[in-house]
N, C-alpha and C. Protein backbone atom coordinates (compact mmCIF):
# COMPACT_ATOMS: atom_id res chain seq x y z
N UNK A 1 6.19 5.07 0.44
CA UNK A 1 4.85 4.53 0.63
C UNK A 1 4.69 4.15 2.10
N UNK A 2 3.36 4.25 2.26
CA UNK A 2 3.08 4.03 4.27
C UNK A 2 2.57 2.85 3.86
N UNK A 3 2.36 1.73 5.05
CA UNK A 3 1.36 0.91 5.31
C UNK A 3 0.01 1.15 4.57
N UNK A 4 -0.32 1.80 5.21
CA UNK A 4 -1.60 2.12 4.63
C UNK A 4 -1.56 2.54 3.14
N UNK A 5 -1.04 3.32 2.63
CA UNK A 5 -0.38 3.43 1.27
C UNK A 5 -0.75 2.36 0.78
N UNK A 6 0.46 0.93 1.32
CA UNK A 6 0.45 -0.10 0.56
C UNK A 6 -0.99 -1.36 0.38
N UNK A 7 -2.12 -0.86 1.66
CA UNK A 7 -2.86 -1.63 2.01
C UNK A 7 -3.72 -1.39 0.76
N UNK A 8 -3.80 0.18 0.85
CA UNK A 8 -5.02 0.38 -0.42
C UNK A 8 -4.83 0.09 -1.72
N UNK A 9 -3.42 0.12 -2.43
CA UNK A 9 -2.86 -0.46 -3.26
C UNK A 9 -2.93 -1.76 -3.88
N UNK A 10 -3.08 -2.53 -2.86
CA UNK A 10 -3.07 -4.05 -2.63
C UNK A 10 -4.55 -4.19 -2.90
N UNK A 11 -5.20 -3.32 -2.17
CA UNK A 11 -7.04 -3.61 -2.19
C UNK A 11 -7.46 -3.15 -3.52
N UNK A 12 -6.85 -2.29 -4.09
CA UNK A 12 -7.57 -1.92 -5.75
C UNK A 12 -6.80 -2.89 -6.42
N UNK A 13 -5.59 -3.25 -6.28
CA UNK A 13 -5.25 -4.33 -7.25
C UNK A 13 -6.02 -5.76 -7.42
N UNK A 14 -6.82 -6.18 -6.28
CA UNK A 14 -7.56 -7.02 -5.96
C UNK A 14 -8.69 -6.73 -6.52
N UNK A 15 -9.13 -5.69 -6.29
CA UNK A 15 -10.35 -5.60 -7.02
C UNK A 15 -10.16 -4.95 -8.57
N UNK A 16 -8.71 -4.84 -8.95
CA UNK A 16 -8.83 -4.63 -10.47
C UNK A 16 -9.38 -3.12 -10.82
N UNK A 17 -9.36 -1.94 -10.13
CA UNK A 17 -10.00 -0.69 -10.39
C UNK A 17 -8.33 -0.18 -10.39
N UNK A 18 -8.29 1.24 -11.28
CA UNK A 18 -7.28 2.08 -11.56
C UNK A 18 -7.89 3.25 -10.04
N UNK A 19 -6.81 4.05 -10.00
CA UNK A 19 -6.78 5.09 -8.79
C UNK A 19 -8.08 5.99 -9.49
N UNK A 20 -7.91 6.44 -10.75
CA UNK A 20 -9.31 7.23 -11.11
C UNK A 20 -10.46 6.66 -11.06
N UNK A 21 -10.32 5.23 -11.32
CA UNK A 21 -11.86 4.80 -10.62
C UNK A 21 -12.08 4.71 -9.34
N UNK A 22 -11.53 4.43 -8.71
CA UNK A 22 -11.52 4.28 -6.77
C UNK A 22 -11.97 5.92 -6.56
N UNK A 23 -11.24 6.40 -6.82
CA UNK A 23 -11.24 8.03 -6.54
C UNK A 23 -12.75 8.70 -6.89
N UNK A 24 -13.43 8.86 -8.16
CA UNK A 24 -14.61 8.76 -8.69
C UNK A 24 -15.62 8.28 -7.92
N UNK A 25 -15.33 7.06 -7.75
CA UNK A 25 -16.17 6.40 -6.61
C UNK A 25 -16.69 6.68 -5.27
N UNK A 26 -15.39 6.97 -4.76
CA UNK A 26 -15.60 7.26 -3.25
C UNK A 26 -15.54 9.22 -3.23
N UNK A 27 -15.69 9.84 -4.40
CA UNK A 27 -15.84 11.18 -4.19
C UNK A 27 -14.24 11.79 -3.85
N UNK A 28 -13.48 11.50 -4.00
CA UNK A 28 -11.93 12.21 -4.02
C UNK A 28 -11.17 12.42 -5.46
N UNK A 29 -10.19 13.41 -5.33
CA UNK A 29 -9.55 13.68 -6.32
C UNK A 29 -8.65 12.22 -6.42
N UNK A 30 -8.23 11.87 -7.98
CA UNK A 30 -7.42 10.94 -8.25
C UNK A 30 -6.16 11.84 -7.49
N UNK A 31 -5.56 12.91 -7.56
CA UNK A 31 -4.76 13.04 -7.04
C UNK A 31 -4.30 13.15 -5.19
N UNK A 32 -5.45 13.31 -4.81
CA UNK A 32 -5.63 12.99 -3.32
C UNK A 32 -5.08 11.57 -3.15
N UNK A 33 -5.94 10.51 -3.90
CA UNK A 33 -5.69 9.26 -3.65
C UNK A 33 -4.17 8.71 -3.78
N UNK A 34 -3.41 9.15 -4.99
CA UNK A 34 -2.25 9.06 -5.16
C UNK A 34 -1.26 9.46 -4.18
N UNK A 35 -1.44 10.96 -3.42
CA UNK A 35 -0.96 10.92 -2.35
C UNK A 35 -1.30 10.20 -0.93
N UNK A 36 -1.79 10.11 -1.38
CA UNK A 36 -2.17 9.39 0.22
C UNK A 36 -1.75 7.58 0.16
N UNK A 37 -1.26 7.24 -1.27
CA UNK A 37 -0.70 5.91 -1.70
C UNK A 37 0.42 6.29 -1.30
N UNK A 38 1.09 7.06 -1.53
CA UNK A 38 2.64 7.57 -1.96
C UNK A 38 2.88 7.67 -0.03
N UNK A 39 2.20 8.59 0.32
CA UNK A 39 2.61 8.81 2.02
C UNK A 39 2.80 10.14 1.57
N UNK A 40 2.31 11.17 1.25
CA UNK A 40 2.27 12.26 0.91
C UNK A 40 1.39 13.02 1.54
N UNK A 41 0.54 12.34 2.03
CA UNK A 41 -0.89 13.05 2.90
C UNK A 41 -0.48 12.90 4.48
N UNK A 42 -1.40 12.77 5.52
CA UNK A 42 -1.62 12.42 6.44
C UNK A 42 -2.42 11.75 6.98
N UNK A 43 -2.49 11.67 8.19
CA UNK A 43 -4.09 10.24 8.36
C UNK A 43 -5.42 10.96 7.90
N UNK A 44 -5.83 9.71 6.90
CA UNK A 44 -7.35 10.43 5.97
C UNK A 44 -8.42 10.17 7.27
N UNK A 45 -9.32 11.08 6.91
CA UNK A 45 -10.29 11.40 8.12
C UNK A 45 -11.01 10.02 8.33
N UNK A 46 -12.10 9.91 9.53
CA UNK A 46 -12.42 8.58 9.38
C UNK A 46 -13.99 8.34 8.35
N UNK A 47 -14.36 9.45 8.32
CA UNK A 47 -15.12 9.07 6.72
C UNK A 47 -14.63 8.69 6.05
N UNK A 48 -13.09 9.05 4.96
CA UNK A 48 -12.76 8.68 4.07
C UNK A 48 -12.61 6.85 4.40
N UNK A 49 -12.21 6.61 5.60
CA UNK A 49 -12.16 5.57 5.62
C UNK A 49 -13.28 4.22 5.51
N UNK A 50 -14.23 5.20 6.43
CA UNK A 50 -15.66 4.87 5.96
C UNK A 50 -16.27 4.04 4.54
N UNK A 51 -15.78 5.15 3.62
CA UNK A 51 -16.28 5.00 2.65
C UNK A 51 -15.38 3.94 1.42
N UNK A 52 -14.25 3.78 1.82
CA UNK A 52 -12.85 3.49 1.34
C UNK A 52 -13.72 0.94 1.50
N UNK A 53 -13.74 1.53 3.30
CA UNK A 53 -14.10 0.21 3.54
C UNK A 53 -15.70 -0.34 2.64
N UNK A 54 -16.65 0.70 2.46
CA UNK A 54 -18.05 0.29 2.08
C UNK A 54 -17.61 0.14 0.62
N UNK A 55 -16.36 0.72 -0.28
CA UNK A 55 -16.32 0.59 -1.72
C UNK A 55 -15.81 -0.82 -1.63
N UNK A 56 -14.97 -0.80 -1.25
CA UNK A 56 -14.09 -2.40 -1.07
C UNK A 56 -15.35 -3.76 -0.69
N UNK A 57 -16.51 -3.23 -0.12
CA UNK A 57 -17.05 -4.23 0.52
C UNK A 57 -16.29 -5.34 1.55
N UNK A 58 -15.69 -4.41 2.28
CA UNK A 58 -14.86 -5.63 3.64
C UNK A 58 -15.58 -5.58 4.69
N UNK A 59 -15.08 -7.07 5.39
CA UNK A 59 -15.57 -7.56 6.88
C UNK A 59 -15.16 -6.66 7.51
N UNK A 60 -15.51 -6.11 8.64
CA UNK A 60 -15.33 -5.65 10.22
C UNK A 60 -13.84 -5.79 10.50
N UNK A 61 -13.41 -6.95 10.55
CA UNK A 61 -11.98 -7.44 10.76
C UNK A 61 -11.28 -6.44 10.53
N UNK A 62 -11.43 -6.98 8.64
CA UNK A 62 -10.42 -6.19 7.60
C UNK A 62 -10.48 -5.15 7.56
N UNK A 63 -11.73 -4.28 8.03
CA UNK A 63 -12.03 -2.51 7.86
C UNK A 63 -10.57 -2.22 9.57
N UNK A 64 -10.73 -2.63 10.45
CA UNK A 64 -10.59 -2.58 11.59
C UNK A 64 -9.05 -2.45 11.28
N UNK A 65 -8.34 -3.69 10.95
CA UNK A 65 -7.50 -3.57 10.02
C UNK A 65 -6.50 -2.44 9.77
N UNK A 66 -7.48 -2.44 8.89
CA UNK A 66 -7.26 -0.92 7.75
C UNK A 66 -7.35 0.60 8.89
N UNK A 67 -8.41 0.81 9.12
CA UNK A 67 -8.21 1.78 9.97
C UNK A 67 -6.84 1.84 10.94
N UNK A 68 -6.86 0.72 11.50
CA UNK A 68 -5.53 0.78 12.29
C UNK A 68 -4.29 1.23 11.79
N UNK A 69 -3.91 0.47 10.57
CA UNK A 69 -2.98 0.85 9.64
C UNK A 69 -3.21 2.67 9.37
N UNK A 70 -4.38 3.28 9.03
CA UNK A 70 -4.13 4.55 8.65
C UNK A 70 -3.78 5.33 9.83
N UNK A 71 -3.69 5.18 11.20
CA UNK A 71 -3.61 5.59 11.88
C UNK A 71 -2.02 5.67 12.37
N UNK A 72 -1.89 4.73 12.11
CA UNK A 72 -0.26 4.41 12.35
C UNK A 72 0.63 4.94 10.66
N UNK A 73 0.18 5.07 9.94
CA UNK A 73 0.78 5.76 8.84
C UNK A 73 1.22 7.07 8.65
N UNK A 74 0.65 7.97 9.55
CA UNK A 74 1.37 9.68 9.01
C UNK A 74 2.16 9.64 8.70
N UNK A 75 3.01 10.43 7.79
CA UNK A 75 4.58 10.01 6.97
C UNK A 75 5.34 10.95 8.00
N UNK A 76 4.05 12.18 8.92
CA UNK A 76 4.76 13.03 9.64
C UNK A 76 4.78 13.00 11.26
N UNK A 77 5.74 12.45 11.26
CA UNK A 77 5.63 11.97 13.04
C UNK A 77 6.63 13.16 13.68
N UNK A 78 5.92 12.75 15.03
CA UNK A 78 6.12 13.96 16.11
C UNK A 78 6.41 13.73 17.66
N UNK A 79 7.32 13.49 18.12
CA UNK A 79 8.09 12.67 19.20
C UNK A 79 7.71 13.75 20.29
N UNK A 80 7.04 14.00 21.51
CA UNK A 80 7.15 14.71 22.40
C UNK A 80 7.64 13.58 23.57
N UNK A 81 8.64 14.62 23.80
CA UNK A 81 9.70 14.64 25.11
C UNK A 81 9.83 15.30 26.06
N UNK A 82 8.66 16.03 26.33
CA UNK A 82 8.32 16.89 27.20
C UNK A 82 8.13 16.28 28.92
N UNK A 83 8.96 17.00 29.20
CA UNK A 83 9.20 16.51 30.77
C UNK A 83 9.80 15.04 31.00
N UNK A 84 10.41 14.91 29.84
CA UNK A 84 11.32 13.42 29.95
C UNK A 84 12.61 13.72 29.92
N UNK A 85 13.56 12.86 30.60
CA UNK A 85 14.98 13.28 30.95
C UNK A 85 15.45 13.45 29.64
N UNK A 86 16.67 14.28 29.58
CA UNK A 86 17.21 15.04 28.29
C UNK A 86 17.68 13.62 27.43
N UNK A 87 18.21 12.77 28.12
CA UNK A 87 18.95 11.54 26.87
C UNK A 87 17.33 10.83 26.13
N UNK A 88 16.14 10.98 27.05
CA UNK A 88 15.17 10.80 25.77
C UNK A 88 14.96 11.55 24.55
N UNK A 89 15.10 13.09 25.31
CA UNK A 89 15.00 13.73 23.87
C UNK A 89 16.59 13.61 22.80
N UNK A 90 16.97 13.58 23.24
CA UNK A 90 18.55 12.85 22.20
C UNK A 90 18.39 12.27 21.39
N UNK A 91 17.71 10.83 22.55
CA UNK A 91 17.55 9.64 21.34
C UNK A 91 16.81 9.90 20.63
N UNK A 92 15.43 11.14 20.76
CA UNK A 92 14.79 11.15 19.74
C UNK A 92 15.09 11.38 18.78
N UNK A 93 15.69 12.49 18.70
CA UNK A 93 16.75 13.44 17.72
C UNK A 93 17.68 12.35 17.18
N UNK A 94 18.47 11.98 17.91
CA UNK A 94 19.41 10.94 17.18
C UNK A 94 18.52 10.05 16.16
N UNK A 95 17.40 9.47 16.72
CA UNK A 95 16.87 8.38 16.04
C UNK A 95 16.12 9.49 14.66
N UNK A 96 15.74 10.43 14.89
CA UNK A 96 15.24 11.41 13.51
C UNK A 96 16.09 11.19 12.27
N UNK A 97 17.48 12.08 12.90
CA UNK A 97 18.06 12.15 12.35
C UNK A 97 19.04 10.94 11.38
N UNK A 98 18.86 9.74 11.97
CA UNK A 98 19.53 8.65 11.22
C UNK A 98 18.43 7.43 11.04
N UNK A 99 17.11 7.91 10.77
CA UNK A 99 16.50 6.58 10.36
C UNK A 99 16.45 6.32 9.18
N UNK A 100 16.72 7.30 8.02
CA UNK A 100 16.75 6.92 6.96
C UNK A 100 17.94 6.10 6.59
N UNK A 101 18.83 5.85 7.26
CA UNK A 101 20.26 4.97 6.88
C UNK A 101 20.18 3.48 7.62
N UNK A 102 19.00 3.65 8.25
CA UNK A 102 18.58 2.22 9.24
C UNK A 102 18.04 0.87 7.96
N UNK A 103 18.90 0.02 8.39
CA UNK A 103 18.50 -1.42 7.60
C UNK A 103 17.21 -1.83 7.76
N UNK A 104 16.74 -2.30 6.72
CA UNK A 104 15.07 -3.51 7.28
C UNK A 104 15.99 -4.44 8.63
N UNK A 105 17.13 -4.54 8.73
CA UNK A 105 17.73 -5.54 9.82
C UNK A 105 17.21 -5.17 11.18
N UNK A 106 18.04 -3.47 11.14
CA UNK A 106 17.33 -2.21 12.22
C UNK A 106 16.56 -2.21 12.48
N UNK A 107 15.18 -2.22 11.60
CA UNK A 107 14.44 -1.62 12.00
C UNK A 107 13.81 -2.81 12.97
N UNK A 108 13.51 -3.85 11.90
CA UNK A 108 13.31 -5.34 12.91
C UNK A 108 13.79 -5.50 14.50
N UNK A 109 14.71 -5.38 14.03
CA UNK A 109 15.73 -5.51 15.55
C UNK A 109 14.78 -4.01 16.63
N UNK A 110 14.75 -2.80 16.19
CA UNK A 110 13.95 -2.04 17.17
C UNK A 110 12.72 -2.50 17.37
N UNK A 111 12.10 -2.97 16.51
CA UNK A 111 10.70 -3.23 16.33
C UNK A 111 10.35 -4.27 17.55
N UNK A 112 11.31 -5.51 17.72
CA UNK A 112 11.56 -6.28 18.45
C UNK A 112 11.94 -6.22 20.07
N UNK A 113 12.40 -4.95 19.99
CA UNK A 113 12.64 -4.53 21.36
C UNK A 113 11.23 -3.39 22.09
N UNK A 114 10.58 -3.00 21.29
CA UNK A 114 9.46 -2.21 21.44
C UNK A 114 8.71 -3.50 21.92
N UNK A 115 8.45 -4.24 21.19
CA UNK A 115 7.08 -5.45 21.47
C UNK A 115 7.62 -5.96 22.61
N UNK A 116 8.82 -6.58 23.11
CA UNK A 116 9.32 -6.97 24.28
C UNK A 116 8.59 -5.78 25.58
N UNK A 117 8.73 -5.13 25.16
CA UNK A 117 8.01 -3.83 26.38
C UNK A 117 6.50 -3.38 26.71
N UNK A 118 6.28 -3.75 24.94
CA UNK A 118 4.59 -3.76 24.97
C UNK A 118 4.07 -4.27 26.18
């Protein structure tokens, strides 16, 4: 599950609707919606989001939010290293290749060193 996955999840549980009603609603397949819970999709266009925020009835904030989150969710990320010294592209590769064995400790701990740089 992505962020966003989990945001919309959280927002129909709140409002008490099953994925076939959300889906119905906003004009998508129940099975679209399911993937795109799961992290199976990619970033939904910004209509869907559009319409995602006007079903929910949310503030500005919370749409803002949300959009942000879908944006940062693709399950399929894509590291260009182009014209960066070779040990960046390494680490990229290295880091591909072993993030699935990375702790919530890890990831924190990188997460932490990114914002230090922000």
């Amino acid at each position: 599950m992505t962020p966003f996955g989990e945001a919309m999840r959280s927002l129909r549980r709140r409002k008490g609707v099953s994925q076939k009603e959300m889906a119905r609603a906003i004009g998508v397949s129940p099975a679209y919606l399911s993937a795109l819970e799961h992290g199976h999709k990619g970033t939904p266009s910004f209509d869907f989001l559009q319409r995602v925020a006007g079903y929910f009835n949310i503030i500005w904030d919370e749409a803002e939010a949300l959009f942000s989150l879908a944006r940062s969710s693709d399950p399929r990320v894509v590291l260009d290293t182009s014209g960066l010294p070779p040990e960046y592209t390494a680490f990229a590769n290295r880091l591909s290749a072993r993030l699935r064995t990375l702790s919530p400790e890890d990831i924190a701990r990188l997460e932490a060193i990114l914002e230090k740089r922000a």
